[in-house]
Protein backbone atom coordinates (compact mmCIF):
# COMPACT_ATOMS: atom_id res chain seq x y z
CA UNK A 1 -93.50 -5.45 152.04
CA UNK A 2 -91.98 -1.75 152.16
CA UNK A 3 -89.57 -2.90 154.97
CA UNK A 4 -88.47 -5.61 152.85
CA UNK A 5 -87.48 -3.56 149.93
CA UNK A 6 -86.20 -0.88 152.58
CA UNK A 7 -83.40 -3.95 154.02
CA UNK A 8 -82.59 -5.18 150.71
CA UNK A 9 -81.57 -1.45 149.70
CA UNK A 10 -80.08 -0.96 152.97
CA UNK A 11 -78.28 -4.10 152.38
CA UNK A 12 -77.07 -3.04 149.15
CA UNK A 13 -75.66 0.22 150.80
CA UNK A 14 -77.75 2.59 150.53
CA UNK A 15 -79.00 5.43 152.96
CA UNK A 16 -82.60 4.65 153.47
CA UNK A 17 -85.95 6.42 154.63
CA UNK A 18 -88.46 4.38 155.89
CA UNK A 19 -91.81 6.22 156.11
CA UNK A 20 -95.27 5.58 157.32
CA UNK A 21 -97.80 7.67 158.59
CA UNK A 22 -98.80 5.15 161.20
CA UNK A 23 -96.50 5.09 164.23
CA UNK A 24 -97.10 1.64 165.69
CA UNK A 25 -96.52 0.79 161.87
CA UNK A 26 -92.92 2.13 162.06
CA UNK A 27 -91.93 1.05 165.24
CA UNK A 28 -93.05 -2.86 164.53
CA UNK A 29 -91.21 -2.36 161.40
CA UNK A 30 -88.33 -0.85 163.29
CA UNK A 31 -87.89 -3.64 165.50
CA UNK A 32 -88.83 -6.64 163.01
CA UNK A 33 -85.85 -4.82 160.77
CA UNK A 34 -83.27 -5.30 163.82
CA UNK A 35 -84.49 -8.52 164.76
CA UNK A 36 -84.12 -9.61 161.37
CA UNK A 37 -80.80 -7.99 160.53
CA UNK A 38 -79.22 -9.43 163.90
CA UNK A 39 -80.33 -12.79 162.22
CA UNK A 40 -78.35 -12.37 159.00
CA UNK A 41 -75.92 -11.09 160.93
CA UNK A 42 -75.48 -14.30 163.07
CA UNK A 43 -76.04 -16.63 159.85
CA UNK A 44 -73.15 -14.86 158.49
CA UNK A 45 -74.99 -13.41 155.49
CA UNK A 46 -74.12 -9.58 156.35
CA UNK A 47 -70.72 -8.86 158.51
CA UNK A 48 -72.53 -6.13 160.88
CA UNK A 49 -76.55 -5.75 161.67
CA UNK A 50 -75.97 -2.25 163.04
CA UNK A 51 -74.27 -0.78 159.96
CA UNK A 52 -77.11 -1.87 158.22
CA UNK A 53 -79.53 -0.59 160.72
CA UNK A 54 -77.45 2.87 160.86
CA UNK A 55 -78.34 3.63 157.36
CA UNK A 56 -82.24 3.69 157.77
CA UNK A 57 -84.29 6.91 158.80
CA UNK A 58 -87.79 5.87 160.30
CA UNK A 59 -89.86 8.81 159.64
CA UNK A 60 -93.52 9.84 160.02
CA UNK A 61 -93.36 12.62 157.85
CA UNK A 62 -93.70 12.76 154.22
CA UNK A 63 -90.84 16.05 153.87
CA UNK A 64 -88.37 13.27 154.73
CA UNK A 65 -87.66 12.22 151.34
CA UNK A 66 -86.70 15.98 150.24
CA UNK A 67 -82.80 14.03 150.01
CA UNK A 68 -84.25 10.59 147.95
CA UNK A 69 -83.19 10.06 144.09
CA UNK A 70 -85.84 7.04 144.58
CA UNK A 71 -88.68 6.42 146.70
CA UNK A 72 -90.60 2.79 146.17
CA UNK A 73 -94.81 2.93 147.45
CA UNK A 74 -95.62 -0.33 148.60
CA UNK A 75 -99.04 0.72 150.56
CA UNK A 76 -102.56 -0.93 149.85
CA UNK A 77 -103.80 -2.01 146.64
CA UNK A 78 -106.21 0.83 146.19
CA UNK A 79 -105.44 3.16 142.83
CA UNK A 80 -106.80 6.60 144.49
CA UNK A 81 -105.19 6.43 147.76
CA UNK A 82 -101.54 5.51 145.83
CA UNK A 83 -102.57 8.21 143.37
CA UNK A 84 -103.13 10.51 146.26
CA UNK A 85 -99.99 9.32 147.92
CA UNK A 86 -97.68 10.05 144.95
CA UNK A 87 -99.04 13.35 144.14
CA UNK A 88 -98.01 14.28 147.79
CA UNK A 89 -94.67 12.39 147.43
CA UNK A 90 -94.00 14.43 144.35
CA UNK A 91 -94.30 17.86 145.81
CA UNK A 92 -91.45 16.80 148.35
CA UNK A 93 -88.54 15.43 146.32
CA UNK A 94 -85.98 17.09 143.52
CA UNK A 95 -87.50 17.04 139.80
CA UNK A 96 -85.00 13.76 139.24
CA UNK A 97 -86.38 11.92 141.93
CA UNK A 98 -87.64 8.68 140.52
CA UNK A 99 -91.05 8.12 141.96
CA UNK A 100 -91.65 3.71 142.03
CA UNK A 101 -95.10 1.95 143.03
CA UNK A 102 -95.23 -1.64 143.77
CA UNK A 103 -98.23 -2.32 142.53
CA UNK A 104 -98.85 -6.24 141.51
CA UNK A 105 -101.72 -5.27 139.41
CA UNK A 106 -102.85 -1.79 138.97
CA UNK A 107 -101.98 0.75 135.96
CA UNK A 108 -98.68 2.49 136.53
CA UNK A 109 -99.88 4.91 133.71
CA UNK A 110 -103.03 5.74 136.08
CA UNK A 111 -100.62 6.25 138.88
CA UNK A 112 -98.43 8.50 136.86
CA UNK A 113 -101.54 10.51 135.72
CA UNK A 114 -101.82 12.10 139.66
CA UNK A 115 -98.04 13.44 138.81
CA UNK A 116 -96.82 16.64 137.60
CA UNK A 117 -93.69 14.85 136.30
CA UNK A 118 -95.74 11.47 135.07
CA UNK A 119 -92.31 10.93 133.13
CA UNK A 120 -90.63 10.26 136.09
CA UNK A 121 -93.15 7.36 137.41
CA UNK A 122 -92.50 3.68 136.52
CA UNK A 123 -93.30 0.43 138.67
CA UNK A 124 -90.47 -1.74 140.77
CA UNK A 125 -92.97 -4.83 141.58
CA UNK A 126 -90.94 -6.80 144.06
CA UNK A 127 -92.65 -10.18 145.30
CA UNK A 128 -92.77 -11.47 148.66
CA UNK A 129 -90.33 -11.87 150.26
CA UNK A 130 -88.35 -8.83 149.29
CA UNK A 131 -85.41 -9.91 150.83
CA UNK A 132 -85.51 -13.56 149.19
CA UNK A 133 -87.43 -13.70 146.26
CA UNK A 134 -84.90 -12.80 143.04
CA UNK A 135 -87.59 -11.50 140.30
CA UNK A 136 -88.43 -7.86 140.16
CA UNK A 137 -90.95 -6.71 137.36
CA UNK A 138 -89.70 -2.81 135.83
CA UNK A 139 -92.64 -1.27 134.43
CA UNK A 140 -92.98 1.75 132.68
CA UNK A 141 -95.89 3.64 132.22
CA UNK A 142 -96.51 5.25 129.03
CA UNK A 143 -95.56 8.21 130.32
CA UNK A 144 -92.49 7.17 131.52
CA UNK A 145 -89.40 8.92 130.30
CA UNK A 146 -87.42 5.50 128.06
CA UNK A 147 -83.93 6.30 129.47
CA UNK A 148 -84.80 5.10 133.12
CA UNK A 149 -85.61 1.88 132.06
CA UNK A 150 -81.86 0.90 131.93
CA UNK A 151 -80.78 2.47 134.60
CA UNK A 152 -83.94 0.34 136.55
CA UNK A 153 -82.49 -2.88 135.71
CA UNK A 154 -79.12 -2.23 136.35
CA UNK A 155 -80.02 -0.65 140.27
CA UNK A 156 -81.87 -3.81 140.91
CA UNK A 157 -79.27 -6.29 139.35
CA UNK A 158 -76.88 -4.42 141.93
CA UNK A 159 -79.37 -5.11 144.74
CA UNK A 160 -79.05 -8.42 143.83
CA UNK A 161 -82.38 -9.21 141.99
CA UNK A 162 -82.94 -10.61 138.66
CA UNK A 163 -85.24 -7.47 136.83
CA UNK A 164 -87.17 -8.39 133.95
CA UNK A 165 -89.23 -5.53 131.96
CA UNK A 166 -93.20 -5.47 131.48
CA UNK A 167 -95.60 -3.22 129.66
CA UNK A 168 -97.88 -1.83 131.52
CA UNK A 169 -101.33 -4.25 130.96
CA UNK A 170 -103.05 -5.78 134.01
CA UNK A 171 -101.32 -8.19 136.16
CA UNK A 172 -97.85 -7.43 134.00
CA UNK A 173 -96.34 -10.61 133.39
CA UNK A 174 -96.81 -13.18 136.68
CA UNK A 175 -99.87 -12.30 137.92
CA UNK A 176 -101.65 -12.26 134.44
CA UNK A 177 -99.58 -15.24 133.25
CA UNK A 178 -100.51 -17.50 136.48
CA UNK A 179 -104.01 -16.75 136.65
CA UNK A 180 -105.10 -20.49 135.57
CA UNK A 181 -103.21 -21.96 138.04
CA UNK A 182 -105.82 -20.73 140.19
CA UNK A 183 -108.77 -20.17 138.42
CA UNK A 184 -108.16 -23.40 136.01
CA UNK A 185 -107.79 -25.61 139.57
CA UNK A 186 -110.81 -24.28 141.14
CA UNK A 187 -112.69 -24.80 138.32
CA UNK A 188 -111.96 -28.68 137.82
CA UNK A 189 -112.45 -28.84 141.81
CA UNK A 190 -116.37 -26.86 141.31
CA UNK A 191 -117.06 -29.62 138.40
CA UNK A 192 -116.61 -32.01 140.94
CA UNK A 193 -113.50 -34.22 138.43
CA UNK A 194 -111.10 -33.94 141.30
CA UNK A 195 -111.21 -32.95 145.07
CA UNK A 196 -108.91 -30.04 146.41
CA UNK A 197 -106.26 -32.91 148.02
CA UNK A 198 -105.87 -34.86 144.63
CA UNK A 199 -105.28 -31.48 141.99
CA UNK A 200 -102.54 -30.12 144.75
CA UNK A 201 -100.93 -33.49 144.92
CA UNK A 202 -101.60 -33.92 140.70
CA UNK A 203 -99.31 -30.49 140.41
CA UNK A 204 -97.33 -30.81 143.15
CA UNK A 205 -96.02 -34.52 142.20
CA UNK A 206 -97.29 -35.01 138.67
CA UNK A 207 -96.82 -31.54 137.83
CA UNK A 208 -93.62 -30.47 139.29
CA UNK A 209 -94.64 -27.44 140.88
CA UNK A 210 -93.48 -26.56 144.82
CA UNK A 211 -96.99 -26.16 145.58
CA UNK A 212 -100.56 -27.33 144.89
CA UNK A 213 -102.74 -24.13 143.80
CA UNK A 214 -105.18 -24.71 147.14
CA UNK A 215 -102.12 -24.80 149.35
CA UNK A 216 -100.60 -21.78 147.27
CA UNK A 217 -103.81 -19.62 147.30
CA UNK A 218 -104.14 -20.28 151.13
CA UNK A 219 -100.53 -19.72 151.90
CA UNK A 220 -100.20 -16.27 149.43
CA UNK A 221 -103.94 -15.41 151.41
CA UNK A 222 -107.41 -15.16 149.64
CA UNK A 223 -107.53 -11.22 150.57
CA UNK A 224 -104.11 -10.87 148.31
CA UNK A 225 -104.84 -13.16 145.86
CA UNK A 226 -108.92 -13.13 145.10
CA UNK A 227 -108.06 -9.14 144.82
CA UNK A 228 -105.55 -9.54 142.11
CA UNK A 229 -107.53 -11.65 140.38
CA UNK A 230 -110.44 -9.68 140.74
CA UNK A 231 -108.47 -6.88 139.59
CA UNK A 232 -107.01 -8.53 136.71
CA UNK A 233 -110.76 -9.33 135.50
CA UNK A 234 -111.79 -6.45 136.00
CA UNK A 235 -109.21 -4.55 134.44
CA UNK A 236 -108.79 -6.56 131.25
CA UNK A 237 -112.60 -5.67 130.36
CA UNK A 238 -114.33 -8.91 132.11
CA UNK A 239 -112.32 -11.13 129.72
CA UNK A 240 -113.73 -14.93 130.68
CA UNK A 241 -110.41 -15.92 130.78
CA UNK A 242 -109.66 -14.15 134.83
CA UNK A 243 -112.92 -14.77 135.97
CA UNK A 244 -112.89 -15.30 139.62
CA UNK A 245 -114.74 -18.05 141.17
CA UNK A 246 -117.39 -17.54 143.71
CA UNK A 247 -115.76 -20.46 145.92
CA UNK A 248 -112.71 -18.44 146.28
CA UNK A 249 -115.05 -15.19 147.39
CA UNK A 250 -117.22 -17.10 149.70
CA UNK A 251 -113.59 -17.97 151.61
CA UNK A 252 -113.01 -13.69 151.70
CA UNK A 253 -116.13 -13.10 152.82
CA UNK A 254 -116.30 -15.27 155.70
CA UNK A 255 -112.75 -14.23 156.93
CA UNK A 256 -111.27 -17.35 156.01
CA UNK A 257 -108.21 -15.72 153.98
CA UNK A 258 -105.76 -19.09 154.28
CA UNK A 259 -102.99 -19.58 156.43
CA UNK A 260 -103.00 -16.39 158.63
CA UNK A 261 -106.12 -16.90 159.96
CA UNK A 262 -106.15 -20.76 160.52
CA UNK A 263 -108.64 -21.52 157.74
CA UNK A 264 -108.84 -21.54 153.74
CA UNK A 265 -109.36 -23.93 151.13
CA UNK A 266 -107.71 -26.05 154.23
CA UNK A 267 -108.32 -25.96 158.04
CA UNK A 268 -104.70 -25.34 159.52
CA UNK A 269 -106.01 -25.77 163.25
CA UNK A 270 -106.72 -29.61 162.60
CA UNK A 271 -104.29 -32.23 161.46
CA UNK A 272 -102.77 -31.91 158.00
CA UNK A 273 -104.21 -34.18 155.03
CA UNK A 274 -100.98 -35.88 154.26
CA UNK A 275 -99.82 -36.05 151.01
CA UNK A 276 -101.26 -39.15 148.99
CA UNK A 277 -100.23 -41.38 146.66
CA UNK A 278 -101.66 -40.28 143.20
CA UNK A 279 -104.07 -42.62 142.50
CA UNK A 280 -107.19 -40.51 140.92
CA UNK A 281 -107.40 -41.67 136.77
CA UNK A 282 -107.40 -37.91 136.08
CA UNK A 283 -104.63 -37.01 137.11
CA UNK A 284 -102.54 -36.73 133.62
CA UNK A 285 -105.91 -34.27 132.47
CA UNK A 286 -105.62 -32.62 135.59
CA UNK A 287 -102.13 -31.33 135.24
CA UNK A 288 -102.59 -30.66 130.99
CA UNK A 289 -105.05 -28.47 131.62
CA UNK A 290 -103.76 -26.82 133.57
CA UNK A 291 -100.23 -26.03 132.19
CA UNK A 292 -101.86 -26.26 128.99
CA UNK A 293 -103.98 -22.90 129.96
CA UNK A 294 -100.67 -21.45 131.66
CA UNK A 295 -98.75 -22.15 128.37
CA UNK A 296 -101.27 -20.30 126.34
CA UNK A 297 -101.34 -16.89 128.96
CA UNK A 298 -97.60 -17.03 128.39
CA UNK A 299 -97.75 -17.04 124.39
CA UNK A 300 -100.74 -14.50 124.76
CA UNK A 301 -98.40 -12.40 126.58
CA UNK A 302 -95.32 -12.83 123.68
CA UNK A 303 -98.34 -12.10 120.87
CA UNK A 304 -99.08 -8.40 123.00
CA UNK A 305 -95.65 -7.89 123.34
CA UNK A 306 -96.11 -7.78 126.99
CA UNK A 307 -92.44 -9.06 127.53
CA UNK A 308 -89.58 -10.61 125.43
CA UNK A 309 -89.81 -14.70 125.36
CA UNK A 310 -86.75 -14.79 127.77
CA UNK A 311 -88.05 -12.14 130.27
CA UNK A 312 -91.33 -14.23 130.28
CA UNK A 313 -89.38 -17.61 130.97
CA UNK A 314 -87.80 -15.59 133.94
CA UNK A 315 -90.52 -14.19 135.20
CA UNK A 316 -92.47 -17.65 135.51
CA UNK A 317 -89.48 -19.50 137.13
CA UNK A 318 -87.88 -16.63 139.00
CA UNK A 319 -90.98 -14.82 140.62
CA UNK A 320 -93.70 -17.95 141.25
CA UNK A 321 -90.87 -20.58 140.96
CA UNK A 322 -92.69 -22.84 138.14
CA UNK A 323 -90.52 -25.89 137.65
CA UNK A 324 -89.98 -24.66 133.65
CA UNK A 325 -90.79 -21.58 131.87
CA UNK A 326 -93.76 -21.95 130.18
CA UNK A 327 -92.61 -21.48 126.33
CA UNK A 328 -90.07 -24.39 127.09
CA UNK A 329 -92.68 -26.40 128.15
CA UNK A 330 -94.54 -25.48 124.92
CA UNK A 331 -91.46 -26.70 123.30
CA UNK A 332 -91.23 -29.73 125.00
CA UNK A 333 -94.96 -30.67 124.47
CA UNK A 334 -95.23 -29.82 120.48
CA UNK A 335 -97.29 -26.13 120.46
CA UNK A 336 -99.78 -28.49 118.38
CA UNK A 337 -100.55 -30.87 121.76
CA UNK A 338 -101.69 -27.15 123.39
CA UNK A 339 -103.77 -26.52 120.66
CA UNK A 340 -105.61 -29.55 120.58
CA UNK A 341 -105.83 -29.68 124.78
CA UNK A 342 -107.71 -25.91 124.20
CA UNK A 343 -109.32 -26.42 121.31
CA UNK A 344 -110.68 -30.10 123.33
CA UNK A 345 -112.27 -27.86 125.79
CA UNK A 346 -113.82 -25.29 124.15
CA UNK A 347 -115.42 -28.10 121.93
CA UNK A 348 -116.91 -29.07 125.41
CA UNK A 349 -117.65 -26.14 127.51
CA UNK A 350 -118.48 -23.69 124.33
CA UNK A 351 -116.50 -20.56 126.36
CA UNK A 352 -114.43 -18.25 125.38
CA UNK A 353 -111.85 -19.08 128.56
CA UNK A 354 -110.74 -21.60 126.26
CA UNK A 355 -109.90 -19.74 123.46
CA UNK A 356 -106.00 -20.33 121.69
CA UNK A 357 -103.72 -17.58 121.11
CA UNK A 358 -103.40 -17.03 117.78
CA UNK A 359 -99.58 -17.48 117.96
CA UNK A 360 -100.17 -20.49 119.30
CA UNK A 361 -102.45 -21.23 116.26
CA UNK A 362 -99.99 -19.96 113.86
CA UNK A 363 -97.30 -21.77 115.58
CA UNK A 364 -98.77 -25.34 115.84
CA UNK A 365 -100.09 -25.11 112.17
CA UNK A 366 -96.24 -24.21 111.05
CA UNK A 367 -94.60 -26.70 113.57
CA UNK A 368 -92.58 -23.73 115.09
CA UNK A 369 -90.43 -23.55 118.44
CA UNK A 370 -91.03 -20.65 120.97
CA UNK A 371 -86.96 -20.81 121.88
């Protein structure tokens, strides 16, 4: 992930320091970065690899950012070793130097706390892959000094990514926001209404979405995204809305992280389950549900003021490439069909998962339009 955001600043023109303590690290990252660059290169995307190559330092020392206005962490989701990691940063850079983690889930403002200049601390969460995937989430932390917010969105609109601003809660806007597509899915698949095959092919041809949530959880890896959820619950007080599902945690604990190892909620080393032709009568519930539960995490989010409506849209379409933004969907549903989709299941399951915004309330009951 750090080499990523390393090429696309590199890319953008920038003279860039690549660091990591580990030295196999650096050179693998060295020579995927060439590889990679020769590529775009060939492709006719950049007009010469080794410019861009000539304007990276690979270092294994920390002092080599004395020079940087901006250094972006992207190391393992684990608060005290990035707290740890900044405080060092922060003794070897100028008292401008704007100090970014790329955390997907974890408090900026916790981060900043470890810093001497907290106000200089904000979060740049790129998603994977740096190099392709437009949406980058700007976070400040509450300590973090208001005038670099601009500036933020402006750098990355010149790296050529679409920035959108968050507050600093758990998950910020898409990985709070998309929780249900996972936890909602396994959840109908653990009550035994639909097997893993028919909700993927519900949301994936019903739905509209690029992916199934089974074949999006295996291909984003159960070690990345069980964490984040786990985090998430964790971190917004054991709310019953992130729970995590122990069918998801079995898959961690027996290595079985998706994809890269050949196993998930699928087996990759036997032939593929081909797609099917919808023909399970739940189908229509299936994908309600489900978007119904996205649709109320997104007006949740408006109600905390965790974004504006339109960063919120972006988010959703630009960073997990949801066939709508949620609010428009809202809109195109009638806030009151939500309501009464939520309000259905809670009447059944008696859990406060279910629970409606209250702007969604408010809305329905006054016939209002998100956009």
């Amino acid at each position: 992930m750090g080499a990523g955001i390393a090429q696309v600043a590199a890319v953008a023109g920038h003279q860039v320091v690549l660091y990591d303590n580990n030295a196999t690290a650096l050179e693998k990252a060295k020579a995927s970065l060439t590889q990679t660059l020769q590529k775009l290169q060939e492709k006719g995307k950049i007009p010469n690899a080794d410019d861009v190559l000539n304007r990276f330092t690979f270092a294994g020392e920390i002092s080599a950012f004395a020079q940087c206005g901006l250094v972006i962490e992207a190391i393992v989701e684990k608060l005290e070793i990035k707290k740890a990691v900044f405080a060092d940063i922060e003794k070897n850079v100028s008292d401008t130097c704007i100090l970014a983690s790329n955390t997907s889930s974890l408090s900026i403002t916790s981060i900043a706390a470890a810093c001497t200049r907290p106000q200089n601390v904000m979060g740049l969460h790129f998603f994977n892959p740096a190099p392709l995937m437009a949406l980058v989430e700007v976070i400040p932390a509450v300590q973090t000094n208001p005038a670099y917010i601009q500036p933020a969105k402006e750098l990355m609109q010149r790296w050529g990514k679409t920035p959108v601003v968050a507050k600093d809660t758990p998950g910020f806007i898409v990985n709070r926001v998309a929780r249900p597509y996972y936890g909602e899915a396994i959840r109908i698949y653990e009550e035994g209404i639909a097997s893993i095959e028919e909700i993927d092919n519900a949301m994936a041809q019903l739905g509209g979405f690029k992916m199934g949530p089974f074949t999006l959880m295996d291909y984003i890896g159960h070690d990345v995204n069980y964490v984040v959820t786990e985090t998430v619950f964790q971190s917004f007080f054991y709310d019953p809305r992130y729970k995590p599902s122990f069918s998801q945690k079995r898959l961690l604990e027996a290595g079985w992280l998706g994809r890269k190892t050949g196993r998930g909620f699928y087996n990759y080393n036997e032939p593929g389950t081909a797609d099917k032709t919808l023909d399970n009568s739940n189908n229509t519930q299936i994908v309600e549900r489900i978007v119904a539960m996205l649709i109320n995490e997104a007006v949740d989010a408006l109600y905390l003021n965790v974004a504006t409506a339109t960063d919120l849209e972006t988010a959703m379409t630009k960073g997990v490439n949801y066939p709508k933004g949620l609010l428009q969907w809202c809109d195109e549903w009638g806030a009151e069909k939500c309501l009464a989709i939520l309000d259905g299941l809670y009447d059944s399951y008696h859990e406060d998962r279910y629970r409606a915004s209250i702007l969604l309330r408010k809305d329905a009951k006054e016939g209002k339009r998100f956009l």
